[in-house]
Protein backbone atom coordinates (compact mmCIF):
# COMPACT_ATOMS: atom_id res chain seq x y z
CA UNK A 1 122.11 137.06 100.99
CA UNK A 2 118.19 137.15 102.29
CA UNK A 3 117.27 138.45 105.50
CA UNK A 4 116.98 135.82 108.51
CA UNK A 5 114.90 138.30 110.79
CA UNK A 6 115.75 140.63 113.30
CA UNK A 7 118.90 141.86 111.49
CA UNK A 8 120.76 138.65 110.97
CA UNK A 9 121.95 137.80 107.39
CA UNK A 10 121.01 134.30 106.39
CA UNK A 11 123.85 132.22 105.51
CA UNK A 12 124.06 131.91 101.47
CA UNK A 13 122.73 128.88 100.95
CA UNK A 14 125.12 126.55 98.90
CA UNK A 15 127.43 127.16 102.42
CA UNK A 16 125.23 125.90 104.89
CA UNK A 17 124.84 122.35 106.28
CA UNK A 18 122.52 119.69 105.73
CA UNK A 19 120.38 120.75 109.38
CA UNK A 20 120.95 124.35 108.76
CA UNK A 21 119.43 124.18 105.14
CA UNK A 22 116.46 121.70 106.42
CA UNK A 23 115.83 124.27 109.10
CA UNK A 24 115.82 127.01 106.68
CA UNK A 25 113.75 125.21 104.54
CA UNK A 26 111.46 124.81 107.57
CA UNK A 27 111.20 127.83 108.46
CA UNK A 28 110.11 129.68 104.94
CA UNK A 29 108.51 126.59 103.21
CA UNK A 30 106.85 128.81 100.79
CA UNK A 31 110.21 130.64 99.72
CA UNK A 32 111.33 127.35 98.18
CA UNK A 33 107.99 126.09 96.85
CA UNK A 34 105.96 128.59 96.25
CA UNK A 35 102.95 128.05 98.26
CA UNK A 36 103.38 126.83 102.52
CA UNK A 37 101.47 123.72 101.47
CA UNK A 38 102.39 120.22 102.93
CA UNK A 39 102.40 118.44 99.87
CA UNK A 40 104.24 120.88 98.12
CA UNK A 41 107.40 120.38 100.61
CA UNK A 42 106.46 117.16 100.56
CA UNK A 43 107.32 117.14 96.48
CA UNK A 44 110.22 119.33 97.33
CA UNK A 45 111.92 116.98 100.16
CA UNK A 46 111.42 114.04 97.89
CA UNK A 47 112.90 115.43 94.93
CA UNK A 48 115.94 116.84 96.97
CA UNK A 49 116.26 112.96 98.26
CA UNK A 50 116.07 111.42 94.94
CA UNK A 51 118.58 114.21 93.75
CA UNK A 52 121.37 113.79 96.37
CA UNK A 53 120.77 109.90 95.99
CA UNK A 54 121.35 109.85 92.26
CA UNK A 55 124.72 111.89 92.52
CA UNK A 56 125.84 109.75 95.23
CA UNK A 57 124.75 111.71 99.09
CA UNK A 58 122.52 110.19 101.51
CA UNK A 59 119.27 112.62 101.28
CA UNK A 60 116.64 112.03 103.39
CA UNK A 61 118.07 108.25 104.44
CA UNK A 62 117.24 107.70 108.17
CA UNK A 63 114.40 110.28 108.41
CA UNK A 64 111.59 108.15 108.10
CA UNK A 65 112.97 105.62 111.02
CA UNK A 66 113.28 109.02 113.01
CA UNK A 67 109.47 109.68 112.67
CA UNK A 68 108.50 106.18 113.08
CA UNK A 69 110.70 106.17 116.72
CA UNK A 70 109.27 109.89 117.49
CA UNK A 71 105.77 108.14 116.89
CA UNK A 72 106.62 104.50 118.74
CA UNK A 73 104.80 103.34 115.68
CA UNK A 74 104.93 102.29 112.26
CA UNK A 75 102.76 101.70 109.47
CA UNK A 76 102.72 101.39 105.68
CA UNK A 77 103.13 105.28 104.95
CA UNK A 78 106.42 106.64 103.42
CA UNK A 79 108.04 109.24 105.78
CA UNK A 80 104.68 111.99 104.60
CA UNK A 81 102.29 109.82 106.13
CA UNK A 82 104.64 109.26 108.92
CA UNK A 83 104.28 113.29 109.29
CA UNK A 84 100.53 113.83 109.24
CA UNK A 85 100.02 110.82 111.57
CA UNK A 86 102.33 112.93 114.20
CA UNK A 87 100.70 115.78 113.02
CA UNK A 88 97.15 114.75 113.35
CA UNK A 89 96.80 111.71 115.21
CA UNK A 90 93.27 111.83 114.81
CA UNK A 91 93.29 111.13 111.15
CA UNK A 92 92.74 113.54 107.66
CA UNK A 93 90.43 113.13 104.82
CA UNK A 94 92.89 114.26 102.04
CA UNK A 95 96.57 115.02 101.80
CA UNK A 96 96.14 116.63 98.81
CA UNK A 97 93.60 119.11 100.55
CA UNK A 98 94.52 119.63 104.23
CA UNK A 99 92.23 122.46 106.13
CA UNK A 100 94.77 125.64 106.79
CA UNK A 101 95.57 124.70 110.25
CA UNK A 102 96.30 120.94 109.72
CA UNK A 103 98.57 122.83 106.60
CA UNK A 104 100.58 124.49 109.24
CA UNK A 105 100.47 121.89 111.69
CA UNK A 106 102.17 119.17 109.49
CA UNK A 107 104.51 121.70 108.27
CA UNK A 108 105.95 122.19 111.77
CA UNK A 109 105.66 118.34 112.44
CA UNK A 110 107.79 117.98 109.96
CA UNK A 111 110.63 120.00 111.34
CA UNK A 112 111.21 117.77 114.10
């Protein structure tokens, strides 16, 4: 078991639920890919979704008409782009190269 903070053991993993994992995973993007960057989750939620999709679960199904309702607006973007425009409604440059701060603000806009 890790640590969850303040003295609570985190729940092993393979036992929590979908929302508990998703919040984990939220929480400590950089313990499951390596560096907090917002295309690396980014790689990391779409491979989990193709995953549970080819042995049969529903991964990330829904999500993207969440973030289009949370926004009141769609567009052409998959469910990242849905992110950064909640994220930074004013627009980015790159995705691939997102100043620190727009890093960490997509990263919580993606949590919910």
């Amino acid at each position: 078991m890790t640590r969850a903070g303040k003295g609570r053991q985190m729940k092993p993993l393979a036992e929590m639920s979908e929302r508990e994992y998703f919040a984990c995973v939220g929480q400590r993007p950089g313990m499951f890919v390596g560096k907090s960057s917002f295309h690396m989750l980014a790689a990391f939620l779409t491979g989990y979704d193709q995953n549970a999709i080819r042995h049969g679960g529903h991964g990330l199904a829904g999500w993207r008409e969440w973030l289009v309702a949370r926004r009141s607006r769609d567009c052409n973007h998959a469910w990242p782009g849905q992110v950064l425009h909640i994220a930074l409604p004013g627009g980015w440059d790159t995705y691939w190269d997102l100043p620190p701060e727009d890093e960490e603000h997509a990263i919580k806009s993606s949590r919910g």
